[in-house]
N, C-alpha and C. Protein backbone atom coordinates (compact mmCIF):
# COMPACT_ATOMS: atom_id res chain seq x y z
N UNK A 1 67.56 93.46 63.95
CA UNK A 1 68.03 92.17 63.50
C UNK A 1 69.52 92.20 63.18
N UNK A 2 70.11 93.09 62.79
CA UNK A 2 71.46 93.57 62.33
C UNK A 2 72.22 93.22 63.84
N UNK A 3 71.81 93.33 64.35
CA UNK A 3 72.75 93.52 66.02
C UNK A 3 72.87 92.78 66.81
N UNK A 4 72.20 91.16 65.87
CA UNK A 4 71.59 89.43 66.21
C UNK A 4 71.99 88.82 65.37
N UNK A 5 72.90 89.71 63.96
CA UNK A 5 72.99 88.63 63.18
C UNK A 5 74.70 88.72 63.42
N UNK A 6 75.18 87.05 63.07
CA UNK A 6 76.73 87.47 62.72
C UNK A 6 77.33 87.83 61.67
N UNK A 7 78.53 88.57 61.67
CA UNK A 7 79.06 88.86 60.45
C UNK A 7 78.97 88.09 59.38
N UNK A 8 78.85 88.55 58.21
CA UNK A 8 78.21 87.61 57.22
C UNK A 8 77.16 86.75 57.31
N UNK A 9 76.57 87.12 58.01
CA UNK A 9 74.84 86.09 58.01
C UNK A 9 74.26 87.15 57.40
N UNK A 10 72.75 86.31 56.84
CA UNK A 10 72.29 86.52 56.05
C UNK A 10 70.37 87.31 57.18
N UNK A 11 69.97 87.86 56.60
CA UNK A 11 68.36 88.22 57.14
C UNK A 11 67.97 88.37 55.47
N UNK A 12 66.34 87.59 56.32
CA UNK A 12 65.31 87.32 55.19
C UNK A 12 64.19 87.67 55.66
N UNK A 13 63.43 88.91 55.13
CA UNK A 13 62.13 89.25 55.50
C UNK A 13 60.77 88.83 54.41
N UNK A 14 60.15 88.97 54.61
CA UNK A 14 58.98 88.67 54.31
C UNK A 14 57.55 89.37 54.38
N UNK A 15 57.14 90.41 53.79
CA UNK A 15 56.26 91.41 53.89
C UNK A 15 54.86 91.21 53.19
N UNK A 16 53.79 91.85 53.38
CA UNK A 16 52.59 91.79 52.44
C UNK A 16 52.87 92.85 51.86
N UNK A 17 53.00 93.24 50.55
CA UNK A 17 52.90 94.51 49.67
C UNK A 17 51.59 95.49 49.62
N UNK A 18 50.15 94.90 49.58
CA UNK A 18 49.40 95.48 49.41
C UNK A 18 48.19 94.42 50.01
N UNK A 19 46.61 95.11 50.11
CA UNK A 19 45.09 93.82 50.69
C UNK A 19 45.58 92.98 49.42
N UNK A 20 44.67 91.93 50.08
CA UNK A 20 44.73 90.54 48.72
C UNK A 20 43.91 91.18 47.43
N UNK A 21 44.58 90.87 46.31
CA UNK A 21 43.16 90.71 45.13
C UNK A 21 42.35 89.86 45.17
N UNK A 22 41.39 89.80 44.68
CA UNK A 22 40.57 89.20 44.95
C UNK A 22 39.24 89.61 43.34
N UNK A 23 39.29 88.52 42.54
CA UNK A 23 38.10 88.55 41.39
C UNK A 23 36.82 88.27 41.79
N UNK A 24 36.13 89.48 42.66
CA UNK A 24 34.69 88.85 43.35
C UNK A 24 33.37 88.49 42.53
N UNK A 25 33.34 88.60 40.99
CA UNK A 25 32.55 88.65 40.28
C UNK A 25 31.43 89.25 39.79
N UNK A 26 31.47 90.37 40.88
CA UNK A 26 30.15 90.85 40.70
C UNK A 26 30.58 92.97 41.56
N UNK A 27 30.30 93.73 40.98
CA UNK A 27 30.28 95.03 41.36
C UNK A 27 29.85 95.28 42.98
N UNK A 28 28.88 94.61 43.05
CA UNK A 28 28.18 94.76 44.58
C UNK A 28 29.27 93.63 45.49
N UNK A 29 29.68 93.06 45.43
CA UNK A 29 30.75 92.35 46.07
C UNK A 29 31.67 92.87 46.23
N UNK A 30 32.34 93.53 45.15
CA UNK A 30 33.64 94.66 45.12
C UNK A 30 33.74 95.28 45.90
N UNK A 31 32.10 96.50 46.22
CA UNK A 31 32.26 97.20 46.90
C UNK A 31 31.68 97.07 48.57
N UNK A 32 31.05 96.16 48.39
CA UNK A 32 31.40 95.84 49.68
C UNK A 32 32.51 95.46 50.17
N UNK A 33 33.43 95.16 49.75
CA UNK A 33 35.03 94.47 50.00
C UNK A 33 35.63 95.78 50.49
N UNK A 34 35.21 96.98 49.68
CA UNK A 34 35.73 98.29 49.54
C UNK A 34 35.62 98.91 50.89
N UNK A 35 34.40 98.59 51.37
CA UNK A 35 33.62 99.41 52.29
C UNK A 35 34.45 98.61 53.55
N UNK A 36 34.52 97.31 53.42
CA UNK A 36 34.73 96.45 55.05
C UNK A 36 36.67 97.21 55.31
N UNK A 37 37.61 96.95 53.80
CA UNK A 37 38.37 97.22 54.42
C UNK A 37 38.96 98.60 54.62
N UNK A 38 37.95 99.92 54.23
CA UNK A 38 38.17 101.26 54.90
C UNK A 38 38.02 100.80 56.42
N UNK A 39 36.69 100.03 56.87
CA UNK A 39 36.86 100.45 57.61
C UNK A 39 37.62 99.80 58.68
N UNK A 40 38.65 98.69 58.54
CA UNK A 40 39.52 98.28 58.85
C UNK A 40 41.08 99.07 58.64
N UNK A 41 40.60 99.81 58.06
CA UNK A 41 41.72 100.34 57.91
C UNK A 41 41.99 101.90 58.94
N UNK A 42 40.66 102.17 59.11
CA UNK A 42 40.49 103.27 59.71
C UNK A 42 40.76 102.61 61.38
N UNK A 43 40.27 101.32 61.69
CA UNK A 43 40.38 100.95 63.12
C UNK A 43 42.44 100.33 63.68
N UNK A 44 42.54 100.36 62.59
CA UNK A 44 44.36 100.45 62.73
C UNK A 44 44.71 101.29 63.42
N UNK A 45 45.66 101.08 64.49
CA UNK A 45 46.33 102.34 65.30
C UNK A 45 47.84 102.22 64.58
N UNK A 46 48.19 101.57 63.69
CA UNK A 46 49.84 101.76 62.79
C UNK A 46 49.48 101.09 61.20
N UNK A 47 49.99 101.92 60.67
CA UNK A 47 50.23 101.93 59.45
C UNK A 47 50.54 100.81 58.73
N UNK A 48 49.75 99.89 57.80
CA UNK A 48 50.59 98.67 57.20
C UNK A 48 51.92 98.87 56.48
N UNK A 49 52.80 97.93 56.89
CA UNK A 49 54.04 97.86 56.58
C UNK A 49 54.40 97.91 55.40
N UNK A 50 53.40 97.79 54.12
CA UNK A 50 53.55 97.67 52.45
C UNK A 50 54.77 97.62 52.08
N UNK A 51 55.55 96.33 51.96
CA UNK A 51 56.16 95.96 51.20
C UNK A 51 57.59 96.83 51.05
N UNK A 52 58.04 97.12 52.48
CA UNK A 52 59.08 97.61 52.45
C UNK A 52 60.30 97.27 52.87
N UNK A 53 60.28 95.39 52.69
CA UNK A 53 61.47 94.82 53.40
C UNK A 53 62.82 95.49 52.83
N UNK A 54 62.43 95.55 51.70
CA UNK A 54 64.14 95.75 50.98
C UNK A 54 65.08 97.32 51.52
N UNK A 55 64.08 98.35 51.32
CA UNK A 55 64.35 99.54 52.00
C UNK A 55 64.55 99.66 53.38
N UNK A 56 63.74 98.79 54.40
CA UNK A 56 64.55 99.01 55.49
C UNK A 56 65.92 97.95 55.49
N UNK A 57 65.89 96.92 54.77
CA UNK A 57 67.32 96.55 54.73
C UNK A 57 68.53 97.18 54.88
N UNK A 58 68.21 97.93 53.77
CA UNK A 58 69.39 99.17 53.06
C UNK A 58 69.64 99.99 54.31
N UNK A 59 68.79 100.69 55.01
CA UNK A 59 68.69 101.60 55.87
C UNK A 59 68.74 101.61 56.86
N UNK A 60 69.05 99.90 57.38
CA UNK A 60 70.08 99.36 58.65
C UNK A 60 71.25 99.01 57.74
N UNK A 61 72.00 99.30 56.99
CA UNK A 61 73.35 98.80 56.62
C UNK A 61 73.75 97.72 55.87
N UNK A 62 72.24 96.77 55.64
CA UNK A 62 72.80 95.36 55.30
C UNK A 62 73.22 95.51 53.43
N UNK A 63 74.43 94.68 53.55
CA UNK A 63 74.26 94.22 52.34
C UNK A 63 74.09 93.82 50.96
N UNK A 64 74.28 93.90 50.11
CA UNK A 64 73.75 92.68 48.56
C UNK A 64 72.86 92.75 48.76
N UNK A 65 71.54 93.26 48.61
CA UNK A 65 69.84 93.64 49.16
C UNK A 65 69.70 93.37 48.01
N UNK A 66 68.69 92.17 48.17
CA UNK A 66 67.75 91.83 46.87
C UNK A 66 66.65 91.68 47.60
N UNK A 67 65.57 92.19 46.44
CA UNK A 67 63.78 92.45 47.01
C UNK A 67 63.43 91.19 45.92
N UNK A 68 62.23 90.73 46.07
CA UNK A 68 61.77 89.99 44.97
C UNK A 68 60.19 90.25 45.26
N UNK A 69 59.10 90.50 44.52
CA UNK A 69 57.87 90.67 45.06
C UNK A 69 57.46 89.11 44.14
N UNK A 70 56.30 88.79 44.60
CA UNK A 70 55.55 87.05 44.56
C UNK A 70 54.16 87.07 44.82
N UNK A 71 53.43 86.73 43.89
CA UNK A 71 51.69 86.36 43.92
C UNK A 71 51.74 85.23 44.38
N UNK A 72 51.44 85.09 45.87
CA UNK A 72 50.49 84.08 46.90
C UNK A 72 49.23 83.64 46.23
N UNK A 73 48.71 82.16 45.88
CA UNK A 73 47.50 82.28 46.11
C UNK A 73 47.14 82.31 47.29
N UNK A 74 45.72 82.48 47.34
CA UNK A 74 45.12 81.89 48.91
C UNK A 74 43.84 81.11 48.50
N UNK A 75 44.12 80.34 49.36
CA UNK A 75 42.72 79.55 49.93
C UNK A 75 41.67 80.32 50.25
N UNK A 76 40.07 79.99 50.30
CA UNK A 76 39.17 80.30 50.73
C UNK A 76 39.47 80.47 52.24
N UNK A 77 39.73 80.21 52.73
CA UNK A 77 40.02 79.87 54.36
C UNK A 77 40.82 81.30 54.60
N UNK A 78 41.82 81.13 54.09
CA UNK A 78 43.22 82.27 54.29
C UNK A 78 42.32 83.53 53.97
N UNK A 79 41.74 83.67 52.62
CA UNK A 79 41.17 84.83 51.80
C UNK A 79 40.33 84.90 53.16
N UNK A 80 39.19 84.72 53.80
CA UNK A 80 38.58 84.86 54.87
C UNK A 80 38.96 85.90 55.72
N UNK A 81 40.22 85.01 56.31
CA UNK A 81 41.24 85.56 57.84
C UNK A 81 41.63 86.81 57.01
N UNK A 82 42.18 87.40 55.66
CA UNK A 82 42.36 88.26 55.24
C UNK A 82 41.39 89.33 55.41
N UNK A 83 39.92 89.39 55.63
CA UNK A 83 39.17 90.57 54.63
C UNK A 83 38.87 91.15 56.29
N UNK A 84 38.58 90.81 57.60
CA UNK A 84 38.14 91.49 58.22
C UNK A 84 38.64 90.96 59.61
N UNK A 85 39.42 91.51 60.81
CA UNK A 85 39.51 91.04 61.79
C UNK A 85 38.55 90.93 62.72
N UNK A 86 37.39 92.20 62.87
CA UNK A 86 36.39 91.79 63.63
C UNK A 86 35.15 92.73 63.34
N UNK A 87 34.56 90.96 62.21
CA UNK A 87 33.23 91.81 61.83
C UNK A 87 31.92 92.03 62.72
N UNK A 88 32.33 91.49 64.20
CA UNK A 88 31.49 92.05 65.09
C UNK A 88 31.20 93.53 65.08
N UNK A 89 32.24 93.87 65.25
CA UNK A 89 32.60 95.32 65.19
C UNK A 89 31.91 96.31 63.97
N UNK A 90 32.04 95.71 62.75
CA UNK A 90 31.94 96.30 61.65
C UNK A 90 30.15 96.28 61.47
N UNK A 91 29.45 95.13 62.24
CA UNK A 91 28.34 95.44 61.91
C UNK A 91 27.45 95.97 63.29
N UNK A 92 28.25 96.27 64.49
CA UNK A 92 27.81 97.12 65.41
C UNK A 92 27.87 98.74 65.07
N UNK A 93 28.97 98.96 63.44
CA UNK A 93 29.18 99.91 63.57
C UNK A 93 28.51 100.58 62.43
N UNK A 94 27.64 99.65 61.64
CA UNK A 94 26.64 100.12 60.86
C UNK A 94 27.46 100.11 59.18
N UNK A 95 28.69 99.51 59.28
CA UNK A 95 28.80 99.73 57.73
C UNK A 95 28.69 98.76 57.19
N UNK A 96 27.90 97.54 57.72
CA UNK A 96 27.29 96.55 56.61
C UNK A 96 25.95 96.16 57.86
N UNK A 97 25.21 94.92 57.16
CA UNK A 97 23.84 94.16 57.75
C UNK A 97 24.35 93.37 57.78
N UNK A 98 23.56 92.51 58.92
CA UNK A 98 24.17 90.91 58.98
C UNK A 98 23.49 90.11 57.56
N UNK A 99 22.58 90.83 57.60
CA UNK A 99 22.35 90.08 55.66
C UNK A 99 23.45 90.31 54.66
N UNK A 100 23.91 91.82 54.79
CA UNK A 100 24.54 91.75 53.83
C UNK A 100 25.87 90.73 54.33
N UNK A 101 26.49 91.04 55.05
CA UNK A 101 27.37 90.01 55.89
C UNK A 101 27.39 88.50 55.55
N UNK A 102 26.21 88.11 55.51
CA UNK A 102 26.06 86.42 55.10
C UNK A 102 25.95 86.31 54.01
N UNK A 103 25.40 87.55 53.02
CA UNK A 103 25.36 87.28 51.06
C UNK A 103 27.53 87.25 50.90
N UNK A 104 27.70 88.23 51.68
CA UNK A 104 29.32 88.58 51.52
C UNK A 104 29.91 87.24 51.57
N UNK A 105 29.73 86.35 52.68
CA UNK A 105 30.29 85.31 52.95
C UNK A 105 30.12 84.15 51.95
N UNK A 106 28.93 83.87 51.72
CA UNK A 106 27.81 83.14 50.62
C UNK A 106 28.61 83.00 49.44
N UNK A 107 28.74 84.13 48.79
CA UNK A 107 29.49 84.41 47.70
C UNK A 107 30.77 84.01 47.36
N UNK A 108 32.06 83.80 47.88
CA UNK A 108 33.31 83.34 47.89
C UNK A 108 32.94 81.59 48.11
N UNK A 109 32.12 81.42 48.50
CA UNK A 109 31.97 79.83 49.18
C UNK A 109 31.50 79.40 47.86
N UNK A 110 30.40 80.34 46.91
CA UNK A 110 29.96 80.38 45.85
C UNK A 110 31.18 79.71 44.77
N UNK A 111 31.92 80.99 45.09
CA UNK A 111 32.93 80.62 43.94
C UNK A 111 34.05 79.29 44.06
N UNK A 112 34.28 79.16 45.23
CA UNK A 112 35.43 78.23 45.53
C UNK A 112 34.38 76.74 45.06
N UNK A 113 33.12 76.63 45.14
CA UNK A 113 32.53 75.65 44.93
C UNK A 113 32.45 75.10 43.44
N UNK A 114 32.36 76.04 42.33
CA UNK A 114 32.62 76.38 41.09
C UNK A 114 34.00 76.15 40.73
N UNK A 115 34.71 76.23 41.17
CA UNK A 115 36.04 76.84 40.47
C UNK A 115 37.10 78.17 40.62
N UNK A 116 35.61 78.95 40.79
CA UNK A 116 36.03 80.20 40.08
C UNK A 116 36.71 81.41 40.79
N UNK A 117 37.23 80.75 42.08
CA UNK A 117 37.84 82.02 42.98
C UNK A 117 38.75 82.21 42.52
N UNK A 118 39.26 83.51 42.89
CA UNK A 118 40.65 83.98 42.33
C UNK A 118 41.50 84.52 43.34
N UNK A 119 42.10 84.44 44.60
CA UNK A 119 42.46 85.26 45.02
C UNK A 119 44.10 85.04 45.29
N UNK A 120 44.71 86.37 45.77
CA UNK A 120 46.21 86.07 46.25
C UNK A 120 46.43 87.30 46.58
N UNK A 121 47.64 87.26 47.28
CA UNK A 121 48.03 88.66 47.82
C UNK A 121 49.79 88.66 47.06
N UNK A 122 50.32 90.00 47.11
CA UNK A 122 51.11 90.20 46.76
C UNK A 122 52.58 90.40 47.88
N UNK A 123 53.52 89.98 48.07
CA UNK A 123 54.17 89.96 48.89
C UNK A 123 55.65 89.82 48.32
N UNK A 124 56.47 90.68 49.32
CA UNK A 124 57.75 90.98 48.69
C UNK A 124 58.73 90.02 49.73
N UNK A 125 59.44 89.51 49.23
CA UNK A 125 60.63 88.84 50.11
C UNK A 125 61.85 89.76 49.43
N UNK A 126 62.59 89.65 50.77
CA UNK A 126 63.72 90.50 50.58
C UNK A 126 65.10 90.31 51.50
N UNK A 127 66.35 89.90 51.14
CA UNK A 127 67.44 89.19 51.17
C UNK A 127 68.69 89.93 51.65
N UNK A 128 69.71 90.04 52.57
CA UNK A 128 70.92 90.98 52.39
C UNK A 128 72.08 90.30 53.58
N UNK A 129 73.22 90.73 53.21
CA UNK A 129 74.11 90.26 54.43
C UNK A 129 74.45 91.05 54.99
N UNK A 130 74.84 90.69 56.57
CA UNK A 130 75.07 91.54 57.38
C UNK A 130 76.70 91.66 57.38
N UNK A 131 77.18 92.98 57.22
CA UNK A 131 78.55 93.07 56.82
C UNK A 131 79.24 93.06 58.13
């Protein structure tokens, strides 16, 4: 981006820091949450980026580098697209049931119906000029 921007322009990134939190209410929810995103994590061929806009800033040259990290909520919808890219996969591969799969789902729909979801992810924005 340094080699696109003009002198004195500015780059603004935008990173996820860490998975969403998420208050699932109940222990057996937790860990199923636990379980889906090992194994999403294990089907990654690169490393999540965690929240390192500001450091690679620095480490292309830019700038007055300011990081700021920020609690997102999310929507039921978003929280969703968050927890699993393809739970086809996850239940061909034996680490959940399609029962358990539909109590998993059940449950957040539970809460958003109530009130009582909680979720957001943590995400860093991060600022610098290109000298």
């Amino acid at each position: 981006m340094t080699r696109v921007t003009r002198p004195d322009g500015r780059i603004v990134l935008l990173d996820v820091d860490q998975p969403p939190c998420v208050d699932f209410g109940t222990p057996e929810m937790a860990a199923l949450f636990r379980r889906l995103r090992g194994f999403e994590r294990a089907r990654r061929t690169a490393p999540p980026f965690r929240g390192a806009p500001g450091r690679q800033l620095v480490q292309a040259g830019v700038q007055d580098v300011v990081a700021q990290p920020l609690c997102v909520p999310l929507d039921l919808q978003a929280l969703l697209a968050t927890w699993i890219d393809d739970p086809e996969a996850a239940l061909g591969a034996g680490v959940l049931s399609r029962q358990n799969w539909d109590g998993f789902l059940a449950h957040p729909h539970s809460l958003e119906a109530s009130g009582a979801l909680t979720a957001y992810y943590t995400v860093v924005l991060a600022s610098g000029r290109v000298a």
